[in-house]
C-alpha atoms as a PDB file:
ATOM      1  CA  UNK A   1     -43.945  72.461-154.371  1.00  0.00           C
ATOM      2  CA  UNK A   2     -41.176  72.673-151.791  1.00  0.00           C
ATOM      3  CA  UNK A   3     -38.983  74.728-154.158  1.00  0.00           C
ATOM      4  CA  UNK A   4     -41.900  77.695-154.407  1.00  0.00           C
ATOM      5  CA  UNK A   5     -42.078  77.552-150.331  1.00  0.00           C
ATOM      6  CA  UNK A   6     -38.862  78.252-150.254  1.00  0.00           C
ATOM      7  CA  UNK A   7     -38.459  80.620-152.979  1.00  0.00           C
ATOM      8  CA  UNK A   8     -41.669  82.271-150.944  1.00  0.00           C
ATOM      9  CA  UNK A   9     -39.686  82.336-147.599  1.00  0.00           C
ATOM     10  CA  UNK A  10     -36.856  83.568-149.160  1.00  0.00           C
ATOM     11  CA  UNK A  11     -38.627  86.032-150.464  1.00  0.00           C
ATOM     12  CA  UNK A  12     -40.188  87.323-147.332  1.00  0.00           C
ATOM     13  CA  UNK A  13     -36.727  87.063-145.684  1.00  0.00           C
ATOM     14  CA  UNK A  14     -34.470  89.707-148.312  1.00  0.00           C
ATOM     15  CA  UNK A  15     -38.074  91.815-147.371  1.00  0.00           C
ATOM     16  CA  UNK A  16     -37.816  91.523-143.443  1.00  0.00           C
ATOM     17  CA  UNK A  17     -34.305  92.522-143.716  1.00  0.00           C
ATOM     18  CA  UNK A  18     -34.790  95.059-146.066  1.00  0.00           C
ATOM     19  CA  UNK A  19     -37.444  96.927-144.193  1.00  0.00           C
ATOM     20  CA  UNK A  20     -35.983  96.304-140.350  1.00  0.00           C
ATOM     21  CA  UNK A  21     -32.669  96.486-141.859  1.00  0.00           C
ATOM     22  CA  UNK A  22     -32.621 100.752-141.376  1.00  0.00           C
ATOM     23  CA  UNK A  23     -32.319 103.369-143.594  1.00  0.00           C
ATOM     24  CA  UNK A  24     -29.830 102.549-146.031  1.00  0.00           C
ATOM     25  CA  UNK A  25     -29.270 106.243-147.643  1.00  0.00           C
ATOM     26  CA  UNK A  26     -29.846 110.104-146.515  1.00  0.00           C
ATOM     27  CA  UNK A  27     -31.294 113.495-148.565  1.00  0.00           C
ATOM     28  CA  UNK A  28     -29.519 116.051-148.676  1.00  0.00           C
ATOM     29  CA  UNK A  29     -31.090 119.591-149.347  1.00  0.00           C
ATOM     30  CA  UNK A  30     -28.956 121.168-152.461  1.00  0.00           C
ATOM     31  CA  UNK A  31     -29.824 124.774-152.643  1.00  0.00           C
ATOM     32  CA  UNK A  32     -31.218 127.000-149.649  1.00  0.00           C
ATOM     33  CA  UNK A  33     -32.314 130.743-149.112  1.00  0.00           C
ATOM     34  CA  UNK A  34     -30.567 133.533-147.285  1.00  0.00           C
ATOM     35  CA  UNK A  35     -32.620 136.525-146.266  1.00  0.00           C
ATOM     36  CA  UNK A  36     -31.530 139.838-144.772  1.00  0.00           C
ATOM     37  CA  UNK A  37     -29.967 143.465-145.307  1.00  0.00           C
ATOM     38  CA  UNK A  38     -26.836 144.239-146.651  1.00  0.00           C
ATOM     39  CA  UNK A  39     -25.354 147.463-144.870  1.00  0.00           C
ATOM     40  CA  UNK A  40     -22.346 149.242-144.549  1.00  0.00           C
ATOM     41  CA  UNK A  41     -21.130 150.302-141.633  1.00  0.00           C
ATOM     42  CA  UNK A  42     -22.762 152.782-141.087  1.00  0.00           C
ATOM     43  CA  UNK A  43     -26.016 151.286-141.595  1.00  0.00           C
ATOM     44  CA  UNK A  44     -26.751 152.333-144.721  1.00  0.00           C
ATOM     45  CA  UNK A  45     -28.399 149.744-147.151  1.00  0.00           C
ATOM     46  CA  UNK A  46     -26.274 148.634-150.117  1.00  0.00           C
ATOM     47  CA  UNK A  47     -28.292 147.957-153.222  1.00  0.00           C
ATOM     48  CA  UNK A  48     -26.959 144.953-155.619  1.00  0.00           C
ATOM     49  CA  UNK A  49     -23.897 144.017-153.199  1.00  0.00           C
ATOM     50  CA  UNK A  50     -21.794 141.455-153.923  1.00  0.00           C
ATOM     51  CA  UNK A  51     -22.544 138.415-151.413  1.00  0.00           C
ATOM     52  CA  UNK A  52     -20.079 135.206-150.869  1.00  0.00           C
ATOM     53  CA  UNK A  53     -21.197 132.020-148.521  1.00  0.00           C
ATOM     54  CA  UNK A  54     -18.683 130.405-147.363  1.00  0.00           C
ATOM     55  CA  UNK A  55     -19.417 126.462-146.516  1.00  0.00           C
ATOM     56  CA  UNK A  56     -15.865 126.083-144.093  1.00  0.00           C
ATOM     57  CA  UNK A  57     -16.762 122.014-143.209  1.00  0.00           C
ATOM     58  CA  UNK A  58     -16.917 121.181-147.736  1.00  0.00           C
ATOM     59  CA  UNK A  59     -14.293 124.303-148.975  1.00  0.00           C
ATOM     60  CA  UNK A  60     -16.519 125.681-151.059  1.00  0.00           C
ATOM     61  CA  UNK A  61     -17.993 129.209-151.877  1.00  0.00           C
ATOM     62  CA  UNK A  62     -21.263 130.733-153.407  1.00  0.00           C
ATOM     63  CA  UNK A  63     -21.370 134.216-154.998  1.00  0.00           C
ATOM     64  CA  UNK A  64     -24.633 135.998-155.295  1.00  0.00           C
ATOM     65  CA  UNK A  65     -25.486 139.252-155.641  1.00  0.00           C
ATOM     66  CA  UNK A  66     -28.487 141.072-153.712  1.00  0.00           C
ATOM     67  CA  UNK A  67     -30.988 142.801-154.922  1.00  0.00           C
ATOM     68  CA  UNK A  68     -32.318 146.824-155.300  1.00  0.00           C
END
């Protein structure tokens, strides 16, 4: 009998420190949406323009192209 109380308060221990412990992991949003008009400079719209993001703090780079 004493070996299930403590298997019990054991058990209730790991789940008090797992759930006051904090948050042991983050999300992270993968894709997103840019919205806007590509002009040149004279403010003319420019149909199915090439578009780069740039993410400077990761190195990386996107391509897309927009639409009509």
């Amino acid at each position: 009998m004493k070996s299930i109380k403590k298997q019990v308060y054991l058990g209730i221990l790991v789940l008090a420190v797992a759930l006051l412990g904090g948050r042991t992991g983050y999300g992270q949003a993968v894709y997103g949406s840019l919205y806007g008009t590509v002009t040149d400079n004279t403010g003319a719209i420019v149909p199915n323009a090439t578009v780069t993001v740039t993410d400077v703090s990761k190195g990386t780079q996107t391509v897309g192209q927009s639409n009509d």
